[in-house]
PDB file of N, CA and C in Angstrom:
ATOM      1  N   UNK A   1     -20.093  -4.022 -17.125  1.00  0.00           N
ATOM      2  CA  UNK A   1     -20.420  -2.789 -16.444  1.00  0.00           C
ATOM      3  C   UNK A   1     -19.224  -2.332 -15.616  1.00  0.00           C
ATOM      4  N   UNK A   2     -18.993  -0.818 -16.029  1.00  0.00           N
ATOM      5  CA  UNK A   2     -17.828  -0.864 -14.742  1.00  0.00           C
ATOM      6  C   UNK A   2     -18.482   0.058 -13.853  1.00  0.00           C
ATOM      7  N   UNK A   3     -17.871  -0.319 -12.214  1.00  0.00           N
ATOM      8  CA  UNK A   3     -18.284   0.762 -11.530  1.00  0.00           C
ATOM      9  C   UNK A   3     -17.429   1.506 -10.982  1.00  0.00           C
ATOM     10  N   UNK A   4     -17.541   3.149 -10.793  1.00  0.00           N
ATOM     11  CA  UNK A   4     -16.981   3.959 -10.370  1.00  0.00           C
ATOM     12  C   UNK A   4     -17.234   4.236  -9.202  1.00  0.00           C
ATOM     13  N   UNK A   5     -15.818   5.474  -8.349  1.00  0.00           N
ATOM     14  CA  UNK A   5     -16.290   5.596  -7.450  1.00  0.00           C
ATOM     15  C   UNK A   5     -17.644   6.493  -6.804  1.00  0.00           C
ATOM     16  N   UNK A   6     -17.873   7.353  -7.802  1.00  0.00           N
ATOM     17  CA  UNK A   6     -19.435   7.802  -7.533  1.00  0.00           C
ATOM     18  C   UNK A   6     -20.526   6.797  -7.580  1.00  0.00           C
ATOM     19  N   UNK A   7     -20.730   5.551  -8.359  1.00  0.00           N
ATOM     20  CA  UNK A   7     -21.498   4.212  -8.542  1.00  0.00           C
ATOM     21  C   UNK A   7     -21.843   4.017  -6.791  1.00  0.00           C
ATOM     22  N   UNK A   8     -20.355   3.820  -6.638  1.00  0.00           N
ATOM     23  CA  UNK A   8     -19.966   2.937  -5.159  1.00  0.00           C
ATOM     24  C   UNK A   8     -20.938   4.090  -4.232  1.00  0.00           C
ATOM     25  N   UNK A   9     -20.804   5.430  -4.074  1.00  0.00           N
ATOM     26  CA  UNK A   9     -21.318   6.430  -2.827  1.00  0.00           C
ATOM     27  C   UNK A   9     -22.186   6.250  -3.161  1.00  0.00           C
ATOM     28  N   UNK A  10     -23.018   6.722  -4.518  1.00  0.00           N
ATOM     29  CA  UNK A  10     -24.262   6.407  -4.919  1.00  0.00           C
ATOM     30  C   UNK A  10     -25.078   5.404  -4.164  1.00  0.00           C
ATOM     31  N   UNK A  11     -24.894   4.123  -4.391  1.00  0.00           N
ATOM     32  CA  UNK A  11     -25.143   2.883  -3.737  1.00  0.00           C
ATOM     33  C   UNK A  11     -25.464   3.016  -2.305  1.00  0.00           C
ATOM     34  N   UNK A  12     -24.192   3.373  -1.398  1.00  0.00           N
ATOM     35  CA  UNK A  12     -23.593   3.585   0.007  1.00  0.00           C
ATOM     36  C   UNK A  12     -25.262   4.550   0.338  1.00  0.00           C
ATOM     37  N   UNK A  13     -25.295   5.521  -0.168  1.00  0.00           N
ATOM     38  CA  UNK A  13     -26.323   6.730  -0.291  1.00  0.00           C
ATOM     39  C   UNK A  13     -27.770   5.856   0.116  1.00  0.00           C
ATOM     40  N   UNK A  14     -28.096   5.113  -1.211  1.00  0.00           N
ATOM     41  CA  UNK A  14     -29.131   5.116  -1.193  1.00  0.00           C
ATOM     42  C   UNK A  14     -29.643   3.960  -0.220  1.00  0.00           C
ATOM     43  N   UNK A  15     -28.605   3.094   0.178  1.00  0.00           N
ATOM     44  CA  UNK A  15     -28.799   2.053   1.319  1.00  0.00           C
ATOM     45  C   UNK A  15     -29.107   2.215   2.750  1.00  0.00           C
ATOM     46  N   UNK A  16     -28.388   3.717   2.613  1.00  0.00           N
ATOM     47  CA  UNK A  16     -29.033   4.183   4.689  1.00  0.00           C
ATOM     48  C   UNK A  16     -29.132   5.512   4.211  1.00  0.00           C
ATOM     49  N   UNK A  17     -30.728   5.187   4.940  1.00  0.00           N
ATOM     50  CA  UNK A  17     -31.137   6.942   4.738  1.00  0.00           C
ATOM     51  C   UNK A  17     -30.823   7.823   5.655  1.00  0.00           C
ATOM     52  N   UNK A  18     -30.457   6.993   6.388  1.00  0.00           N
ATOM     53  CA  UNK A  18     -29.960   8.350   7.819  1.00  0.00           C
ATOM     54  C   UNK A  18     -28.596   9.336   7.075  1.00  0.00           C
ATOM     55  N   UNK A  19     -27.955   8.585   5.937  1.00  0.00           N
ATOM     56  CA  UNK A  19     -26.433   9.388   5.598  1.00  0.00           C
ATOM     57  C   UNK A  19     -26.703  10.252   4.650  1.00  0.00           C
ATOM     58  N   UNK A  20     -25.910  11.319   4.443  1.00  0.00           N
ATOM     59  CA  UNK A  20     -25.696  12.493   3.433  1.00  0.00           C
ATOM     60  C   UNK A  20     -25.172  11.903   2.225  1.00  0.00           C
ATOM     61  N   UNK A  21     -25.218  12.366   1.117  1.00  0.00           N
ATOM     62  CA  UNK A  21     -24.363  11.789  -0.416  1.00  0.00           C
ATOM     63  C   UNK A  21     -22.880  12.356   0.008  1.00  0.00           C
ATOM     64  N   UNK A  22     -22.745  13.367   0.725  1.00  0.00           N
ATOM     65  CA  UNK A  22     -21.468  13.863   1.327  1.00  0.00           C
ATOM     66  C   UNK A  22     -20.682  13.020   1.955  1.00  0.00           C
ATOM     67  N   UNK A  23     -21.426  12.256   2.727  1.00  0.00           N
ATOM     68  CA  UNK A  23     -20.995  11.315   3.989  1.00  0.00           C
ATOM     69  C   UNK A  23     -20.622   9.919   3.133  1.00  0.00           C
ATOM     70  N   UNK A  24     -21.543   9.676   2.299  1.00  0.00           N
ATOM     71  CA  UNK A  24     -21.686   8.295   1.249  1.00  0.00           C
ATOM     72  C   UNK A  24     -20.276   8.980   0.524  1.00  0.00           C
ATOM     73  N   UNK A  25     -19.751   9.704   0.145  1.00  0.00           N
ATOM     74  CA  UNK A  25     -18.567   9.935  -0.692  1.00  0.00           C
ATOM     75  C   UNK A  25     -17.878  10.049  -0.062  1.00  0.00           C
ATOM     76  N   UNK A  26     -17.804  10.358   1.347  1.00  0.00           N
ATOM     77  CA  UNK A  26     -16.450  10.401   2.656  1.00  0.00           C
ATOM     78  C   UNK A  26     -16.046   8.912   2.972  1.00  0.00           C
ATOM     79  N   UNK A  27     -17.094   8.500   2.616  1.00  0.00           N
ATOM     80  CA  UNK A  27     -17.231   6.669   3.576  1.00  0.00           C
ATOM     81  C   UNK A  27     -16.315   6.376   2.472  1.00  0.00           C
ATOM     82  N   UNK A  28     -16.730   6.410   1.049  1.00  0.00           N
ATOM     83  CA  UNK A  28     -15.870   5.235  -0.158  1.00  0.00           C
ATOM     84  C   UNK A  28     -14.736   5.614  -0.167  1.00  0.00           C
ATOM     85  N   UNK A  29     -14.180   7.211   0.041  1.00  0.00           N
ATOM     86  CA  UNK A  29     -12.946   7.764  -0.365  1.00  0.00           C
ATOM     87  C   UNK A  29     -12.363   7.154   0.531  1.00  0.00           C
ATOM     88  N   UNK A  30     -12.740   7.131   1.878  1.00  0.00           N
ATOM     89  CA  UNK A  30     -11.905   7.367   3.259  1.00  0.00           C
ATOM     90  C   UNK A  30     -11.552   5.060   3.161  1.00  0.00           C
ATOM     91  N   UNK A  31     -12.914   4.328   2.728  1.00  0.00           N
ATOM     92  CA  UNK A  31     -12.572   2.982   2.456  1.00  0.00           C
ATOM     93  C   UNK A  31     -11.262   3.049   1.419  1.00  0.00           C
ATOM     94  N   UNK A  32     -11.194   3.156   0.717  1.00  0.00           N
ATOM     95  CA  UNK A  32     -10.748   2.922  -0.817  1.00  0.00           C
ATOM     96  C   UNK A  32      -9.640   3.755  -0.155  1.00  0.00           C
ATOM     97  N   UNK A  33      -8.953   4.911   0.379  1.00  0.00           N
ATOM     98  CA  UNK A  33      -7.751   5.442   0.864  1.00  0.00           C
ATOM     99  C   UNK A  33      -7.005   4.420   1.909  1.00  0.00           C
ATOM    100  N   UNK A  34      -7.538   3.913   3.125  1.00  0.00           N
ATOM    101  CA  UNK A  34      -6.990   2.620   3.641  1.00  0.00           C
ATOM    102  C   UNK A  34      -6.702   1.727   2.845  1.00  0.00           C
ATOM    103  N   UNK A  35      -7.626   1.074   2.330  1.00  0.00           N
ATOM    104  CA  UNK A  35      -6.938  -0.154   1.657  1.00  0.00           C
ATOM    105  C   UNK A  35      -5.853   0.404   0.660  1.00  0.00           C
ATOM    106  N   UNK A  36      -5.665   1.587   0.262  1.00  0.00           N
ATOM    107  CA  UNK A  36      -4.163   1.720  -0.767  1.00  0.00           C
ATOM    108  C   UNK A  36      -3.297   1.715  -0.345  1.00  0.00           C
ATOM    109  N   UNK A  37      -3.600   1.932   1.370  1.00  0.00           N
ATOM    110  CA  UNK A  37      -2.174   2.195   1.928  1.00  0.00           C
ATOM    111  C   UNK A  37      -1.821   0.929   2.767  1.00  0.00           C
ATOM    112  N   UNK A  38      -2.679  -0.131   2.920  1.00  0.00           N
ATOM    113  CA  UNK A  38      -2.767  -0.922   3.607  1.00  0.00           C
ATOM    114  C   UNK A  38      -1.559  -1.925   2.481  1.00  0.00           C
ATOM    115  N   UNK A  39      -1.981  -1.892   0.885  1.00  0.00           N
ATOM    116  CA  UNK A  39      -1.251  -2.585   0.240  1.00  0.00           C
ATOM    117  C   UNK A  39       0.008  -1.611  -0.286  1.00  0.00           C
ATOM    118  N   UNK A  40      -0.013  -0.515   0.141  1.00  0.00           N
ATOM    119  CA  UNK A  40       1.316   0.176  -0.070  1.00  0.00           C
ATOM    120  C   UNK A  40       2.077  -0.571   0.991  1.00  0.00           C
ATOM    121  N   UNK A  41       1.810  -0.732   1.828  1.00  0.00           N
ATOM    122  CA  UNK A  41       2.902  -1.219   3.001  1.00  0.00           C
ATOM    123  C   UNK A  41       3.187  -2.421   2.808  1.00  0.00           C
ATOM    124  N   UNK A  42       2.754  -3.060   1.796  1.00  0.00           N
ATOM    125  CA  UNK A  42       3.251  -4.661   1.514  1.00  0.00           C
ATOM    126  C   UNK A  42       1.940  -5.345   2.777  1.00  0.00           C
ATOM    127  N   UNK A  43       1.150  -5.178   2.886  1.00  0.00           N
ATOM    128  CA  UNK A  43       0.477  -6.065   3.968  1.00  0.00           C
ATOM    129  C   UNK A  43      -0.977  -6.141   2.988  1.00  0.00           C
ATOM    130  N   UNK A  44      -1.200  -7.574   3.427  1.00  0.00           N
ATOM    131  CA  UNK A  44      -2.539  -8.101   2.690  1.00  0.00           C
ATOM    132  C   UNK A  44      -3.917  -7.967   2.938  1.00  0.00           C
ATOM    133  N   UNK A  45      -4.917  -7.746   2.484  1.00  0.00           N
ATOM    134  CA  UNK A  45      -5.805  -7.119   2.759  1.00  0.00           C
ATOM    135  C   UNK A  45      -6.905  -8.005   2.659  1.00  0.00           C
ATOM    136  N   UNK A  46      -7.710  -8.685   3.363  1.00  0.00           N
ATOM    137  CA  UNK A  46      -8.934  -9.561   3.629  1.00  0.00           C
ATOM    138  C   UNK A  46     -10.195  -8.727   4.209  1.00  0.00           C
ATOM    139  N   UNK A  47     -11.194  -9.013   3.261  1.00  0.00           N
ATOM    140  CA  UNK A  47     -12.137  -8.718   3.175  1.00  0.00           C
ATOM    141  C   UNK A  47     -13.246  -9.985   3.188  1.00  0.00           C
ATOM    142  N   UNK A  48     -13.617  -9.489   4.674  1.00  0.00           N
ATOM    143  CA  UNK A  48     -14.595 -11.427   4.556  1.00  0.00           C
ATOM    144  C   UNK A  48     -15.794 -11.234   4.148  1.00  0.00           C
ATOM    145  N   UNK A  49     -15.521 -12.417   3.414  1.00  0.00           N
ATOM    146  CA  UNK A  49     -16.951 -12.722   2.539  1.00  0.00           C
ATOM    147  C   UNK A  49     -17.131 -12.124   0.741  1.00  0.00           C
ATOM    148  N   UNK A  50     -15.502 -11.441   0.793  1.00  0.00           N
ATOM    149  CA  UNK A  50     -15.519 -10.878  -0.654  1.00  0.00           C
ATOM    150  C   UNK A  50     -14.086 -11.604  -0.746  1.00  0.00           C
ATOM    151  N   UNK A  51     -13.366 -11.091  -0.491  1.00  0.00           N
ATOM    152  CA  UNK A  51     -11.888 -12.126  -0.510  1.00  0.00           C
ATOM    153  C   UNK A  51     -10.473 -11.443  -0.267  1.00  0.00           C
ATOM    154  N   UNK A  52      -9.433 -11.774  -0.271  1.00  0.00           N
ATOM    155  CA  UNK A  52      -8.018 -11.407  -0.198  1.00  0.00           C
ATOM    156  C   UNK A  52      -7.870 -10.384  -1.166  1.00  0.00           C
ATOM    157  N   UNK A  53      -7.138  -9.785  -0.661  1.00  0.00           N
ATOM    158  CA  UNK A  53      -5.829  -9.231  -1.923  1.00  0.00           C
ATOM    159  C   UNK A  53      -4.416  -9.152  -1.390  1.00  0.00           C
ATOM    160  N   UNK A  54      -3.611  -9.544  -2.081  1.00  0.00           N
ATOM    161  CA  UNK A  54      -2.093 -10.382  -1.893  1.00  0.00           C
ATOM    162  C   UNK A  54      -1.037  -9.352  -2.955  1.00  0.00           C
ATOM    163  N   UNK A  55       0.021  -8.456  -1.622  1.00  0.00           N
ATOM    164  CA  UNK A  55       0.884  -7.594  -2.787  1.00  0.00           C
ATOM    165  C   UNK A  55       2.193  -9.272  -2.623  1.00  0.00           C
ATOM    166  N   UNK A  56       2.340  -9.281  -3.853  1.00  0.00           N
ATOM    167  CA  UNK A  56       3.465 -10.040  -3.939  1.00  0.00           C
ATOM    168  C   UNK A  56       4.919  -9.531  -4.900  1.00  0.00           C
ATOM    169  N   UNK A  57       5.921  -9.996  -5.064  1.00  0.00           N
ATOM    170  CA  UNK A  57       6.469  -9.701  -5.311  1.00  0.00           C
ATOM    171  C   UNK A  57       7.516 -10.512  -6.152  1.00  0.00           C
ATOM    172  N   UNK A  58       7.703  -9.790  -7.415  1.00  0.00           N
ATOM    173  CA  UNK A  58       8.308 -10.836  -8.544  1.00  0.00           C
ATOM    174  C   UNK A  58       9.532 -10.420  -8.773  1.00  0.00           C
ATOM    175  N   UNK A  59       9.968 -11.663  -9.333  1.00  0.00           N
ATOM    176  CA  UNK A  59      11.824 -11.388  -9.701  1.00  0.00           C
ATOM    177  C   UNK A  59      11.940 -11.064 -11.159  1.00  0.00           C
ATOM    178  N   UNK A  60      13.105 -10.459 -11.068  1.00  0.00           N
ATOM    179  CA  UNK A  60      13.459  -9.861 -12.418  1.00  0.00           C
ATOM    180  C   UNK A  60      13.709 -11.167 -13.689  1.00  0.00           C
ATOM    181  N   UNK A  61      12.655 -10.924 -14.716  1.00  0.00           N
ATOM    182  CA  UNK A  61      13.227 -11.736 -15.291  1.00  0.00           C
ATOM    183  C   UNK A  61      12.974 -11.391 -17.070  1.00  0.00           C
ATOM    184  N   UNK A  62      13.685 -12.473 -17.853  1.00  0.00           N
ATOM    185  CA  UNK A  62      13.757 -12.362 -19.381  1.00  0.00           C
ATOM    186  C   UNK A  62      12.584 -11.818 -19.680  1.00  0.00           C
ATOM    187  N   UNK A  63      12.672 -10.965 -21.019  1.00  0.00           N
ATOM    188  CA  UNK A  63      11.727 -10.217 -21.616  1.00  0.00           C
ATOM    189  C   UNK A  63      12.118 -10.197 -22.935  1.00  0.00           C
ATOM    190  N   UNK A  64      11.045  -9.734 -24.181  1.00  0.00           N
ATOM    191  CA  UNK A  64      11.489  -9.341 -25.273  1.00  0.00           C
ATOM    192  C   UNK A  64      10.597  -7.696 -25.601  1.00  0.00           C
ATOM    193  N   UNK A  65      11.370  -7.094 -26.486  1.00  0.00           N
ATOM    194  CA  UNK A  65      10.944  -5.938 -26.636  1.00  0.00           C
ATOM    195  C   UNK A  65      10.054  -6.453 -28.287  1.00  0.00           C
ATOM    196  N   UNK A  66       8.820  -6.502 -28.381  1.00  0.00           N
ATOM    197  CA  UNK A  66       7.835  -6.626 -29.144  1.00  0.00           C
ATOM    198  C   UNK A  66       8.039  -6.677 -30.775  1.00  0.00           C
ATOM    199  N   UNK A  67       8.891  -4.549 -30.831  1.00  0.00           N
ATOM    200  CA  UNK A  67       9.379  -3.996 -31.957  1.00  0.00           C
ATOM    201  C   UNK A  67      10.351  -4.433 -32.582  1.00  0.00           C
ATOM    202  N   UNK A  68      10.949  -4.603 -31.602  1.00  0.00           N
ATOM    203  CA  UNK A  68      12.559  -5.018 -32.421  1.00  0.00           C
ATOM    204  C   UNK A  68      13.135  -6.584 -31.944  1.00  0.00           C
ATOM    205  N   UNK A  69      12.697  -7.091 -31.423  1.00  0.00           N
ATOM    206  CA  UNK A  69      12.849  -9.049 -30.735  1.00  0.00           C
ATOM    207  C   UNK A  69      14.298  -8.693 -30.101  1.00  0.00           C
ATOM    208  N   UNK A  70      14.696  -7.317 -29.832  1.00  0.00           N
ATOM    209  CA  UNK A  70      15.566  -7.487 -28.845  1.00  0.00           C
ATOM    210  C   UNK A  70      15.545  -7.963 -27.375  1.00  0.00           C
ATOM    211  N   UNK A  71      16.013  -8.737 -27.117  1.00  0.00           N
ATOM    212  CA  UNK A  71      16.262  -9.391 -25.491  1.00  0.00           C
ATOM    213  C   UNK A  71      16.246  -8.438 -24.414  1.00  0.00           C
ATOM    214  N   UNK A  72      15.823  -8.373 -23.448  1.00  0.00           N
ATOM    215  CA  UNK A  72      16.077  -7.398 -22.208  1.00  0.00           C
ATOM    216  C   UNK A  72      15.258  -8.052 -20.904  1.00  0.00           C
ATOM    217  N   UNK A  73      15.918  -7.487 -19.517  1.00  0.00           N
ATOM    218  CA  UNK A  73      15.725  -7.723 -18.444  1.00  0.00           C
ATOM    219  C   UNK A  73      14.948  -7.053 -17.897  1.00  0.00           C
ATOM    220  N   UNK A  74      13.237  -7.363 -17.552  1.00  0.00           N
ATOM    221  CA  UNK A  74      12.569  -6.666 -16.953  1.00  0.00           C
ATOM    222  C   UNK A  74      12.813  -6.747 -15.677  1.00  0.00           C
ATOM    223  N   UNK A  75      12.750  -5.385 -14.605  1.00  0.00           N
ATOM    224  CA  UNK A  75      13.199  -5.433 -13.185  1.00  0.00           C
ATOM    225  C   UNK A  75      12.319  -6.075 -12.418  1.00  0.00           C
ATOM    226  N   UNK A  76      12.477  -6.522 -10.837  1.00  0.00           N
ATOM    227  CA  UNK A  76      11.653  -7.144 -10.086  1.00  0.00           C
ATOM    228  C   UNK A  76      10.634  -5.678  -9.895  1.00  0.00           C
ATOM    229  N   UNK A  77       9.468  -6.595  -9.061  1.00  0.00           N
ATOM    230  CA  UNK A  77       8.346  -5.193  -8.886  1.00  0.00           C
ATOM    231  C   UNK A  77       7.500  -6.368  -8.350  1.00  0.00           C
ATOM    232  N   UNK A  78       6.531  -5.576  -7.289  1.00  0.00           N
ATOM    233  CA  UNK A  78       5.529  -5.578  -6.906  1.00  0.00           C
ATOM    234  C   UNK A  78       3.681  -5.927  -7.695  1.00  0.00           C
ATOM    235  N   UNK A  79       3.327  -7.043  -7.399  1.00  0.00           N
ATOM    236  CA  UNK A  79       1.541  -6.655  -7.970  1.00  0.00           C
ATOM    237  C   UNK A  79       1.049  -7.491  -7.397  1.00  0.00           C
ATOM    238  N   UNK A  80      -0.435  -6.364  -7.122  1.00  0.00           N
ATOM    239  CA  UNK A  80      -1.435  -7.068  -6.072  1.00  0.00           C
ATOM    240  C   UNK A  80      -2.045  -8.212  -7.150  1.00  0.00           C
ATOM    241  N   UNK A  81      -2.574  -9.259  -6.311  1.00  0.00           N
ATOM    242  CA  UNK A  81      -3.365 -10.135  -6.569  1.00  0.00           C
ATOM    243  C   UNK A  81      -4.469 -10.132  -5.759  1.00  0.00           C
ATOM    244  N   UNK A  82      -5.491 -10.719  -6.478  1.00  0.00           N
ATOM    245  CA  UNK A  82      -7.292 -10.651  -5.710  1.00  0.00           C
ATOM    246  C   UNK A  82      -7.518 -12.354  -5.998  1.00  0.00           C
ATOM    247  N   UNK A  83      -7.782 -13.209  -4.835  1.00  0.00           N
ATOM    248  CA  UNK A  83      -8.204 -14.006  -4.407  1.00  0.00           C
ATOM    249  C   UNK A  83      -9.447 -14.065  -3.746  1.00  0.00           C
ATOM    250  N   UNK A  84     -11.201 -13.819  -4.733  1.00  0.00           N
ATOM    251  CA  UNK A  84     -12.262 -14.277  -4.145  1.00  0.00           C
ATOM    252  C   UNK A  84     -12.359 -15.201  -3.022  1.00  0.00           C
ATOM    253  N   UNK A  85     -13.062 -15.125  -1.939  1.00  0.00           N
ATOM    254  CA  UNK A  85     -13.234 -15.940  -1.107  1.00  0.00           C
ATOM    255  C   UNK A  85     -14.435 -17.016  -1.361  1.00  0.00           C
ATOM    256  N   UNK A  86     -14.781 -18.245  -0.842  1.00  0.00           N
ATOM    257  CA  UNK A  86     -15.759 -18.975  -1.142  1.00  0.00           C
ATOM    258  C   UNK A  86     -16.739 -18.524  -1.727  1.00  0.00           C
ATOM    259  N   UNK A  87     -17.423 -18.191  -0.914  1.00  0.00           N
ATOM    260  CA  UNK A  87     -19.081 -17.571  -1.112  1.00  0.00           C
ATOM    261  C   UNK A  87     -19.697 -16.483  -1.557  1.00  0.00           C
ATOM    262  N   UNK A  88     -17.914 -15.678  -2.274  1.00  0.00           N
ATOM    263  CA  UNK A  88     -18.396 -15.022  -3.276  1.00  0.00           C
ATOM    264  C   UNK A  88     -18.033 -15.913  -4.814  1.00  0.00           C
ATOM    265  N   UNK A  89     -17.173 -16.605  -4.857  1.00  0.00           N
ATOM    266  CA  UNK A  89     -17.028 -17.579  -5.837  1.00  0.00           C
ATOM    267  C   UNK A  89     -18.634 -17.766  -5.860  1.00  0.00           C
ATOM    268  N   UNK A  90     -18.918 -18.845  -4.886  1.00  0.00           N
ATOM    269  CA  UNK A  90     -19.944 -19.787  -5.211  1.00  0.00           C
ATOM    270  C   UNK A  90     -21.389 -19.207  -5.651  1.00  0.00           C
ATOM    271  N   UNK A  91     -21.708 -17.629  -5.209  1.00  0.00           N
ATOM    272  CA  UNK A  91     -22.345 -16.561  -5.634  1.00  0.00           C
ATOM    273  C   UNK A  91     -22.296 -16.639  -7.308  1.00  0.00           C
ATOM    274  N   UNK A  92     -20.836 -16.003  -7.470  1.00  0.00           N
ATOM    275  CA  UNK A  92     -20.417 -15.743  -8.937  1.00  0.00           C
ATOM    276  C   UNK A  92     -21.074 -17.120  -9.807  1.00  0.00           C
ATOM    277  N   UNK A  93     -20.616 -18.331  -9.352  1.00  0.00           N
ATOM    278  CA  UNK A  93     -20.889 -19.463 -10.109  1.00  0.00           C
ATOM    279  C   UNK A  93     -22.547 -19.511 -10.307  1.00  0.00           C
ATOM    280  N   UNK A  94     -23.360 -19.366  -9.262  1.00  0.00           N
ATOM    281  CA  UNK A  94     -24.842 -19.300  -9.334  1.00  0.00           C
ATOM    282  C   UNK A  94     -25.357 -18.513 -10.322  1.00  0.00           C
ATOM    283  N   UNK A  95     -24.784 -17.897 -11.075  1.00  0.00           N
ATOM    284  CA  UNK A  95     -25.290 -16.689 -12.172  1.00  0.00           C
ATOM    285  C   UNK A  95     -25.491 -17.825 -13.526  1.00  0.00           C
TER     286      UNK A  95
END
């Protein structure tokens, strides 16, 4: 199943009735806009009780191009990683 970000307000919506579907789509945008910028800045992002996310950063290294088995140097770059925390692991495992 994938979920989107209308899934997510949807949800947000129907969990407190005091909020607008307006407000439920301000809340996810305005969540989901911090945390991009939180890992734009290179800083890690913990979420307790769901888990980490870790921008790290890799070195340039050997590659092959698929088409032609020519050799080449992919550049260093940036990618987040997601590290579940316990007790959503141990959640996940209970299924």
């Amino acid at each position: 199943m994938t979920l989107t970000k209308a899934d997510l307000a949807e949800a947000v919506y129907k969990e407190h009735e005091t909020i607008t579907k307006r407000d439920a789509v301000r809340a996810v945008e305005s969540f989901l806009r911090l945390s991009k910028n939180i890992l734009i800045a290179g800083d890690d992002l913990l979420i307790s009780g769901f888990g980490k996310f870790n921008v790290k950063n890799k070195k340039p290294r050997k590659g092959r191009n698929p088409q032609t088995g020519e050799d080449l140097i992919l550049d260093a770059r940036q990618v987040v990683t997601f590290h579940p925390s316990g007790l959503l692991r141990a959640k996940v495992n209970e299924s």
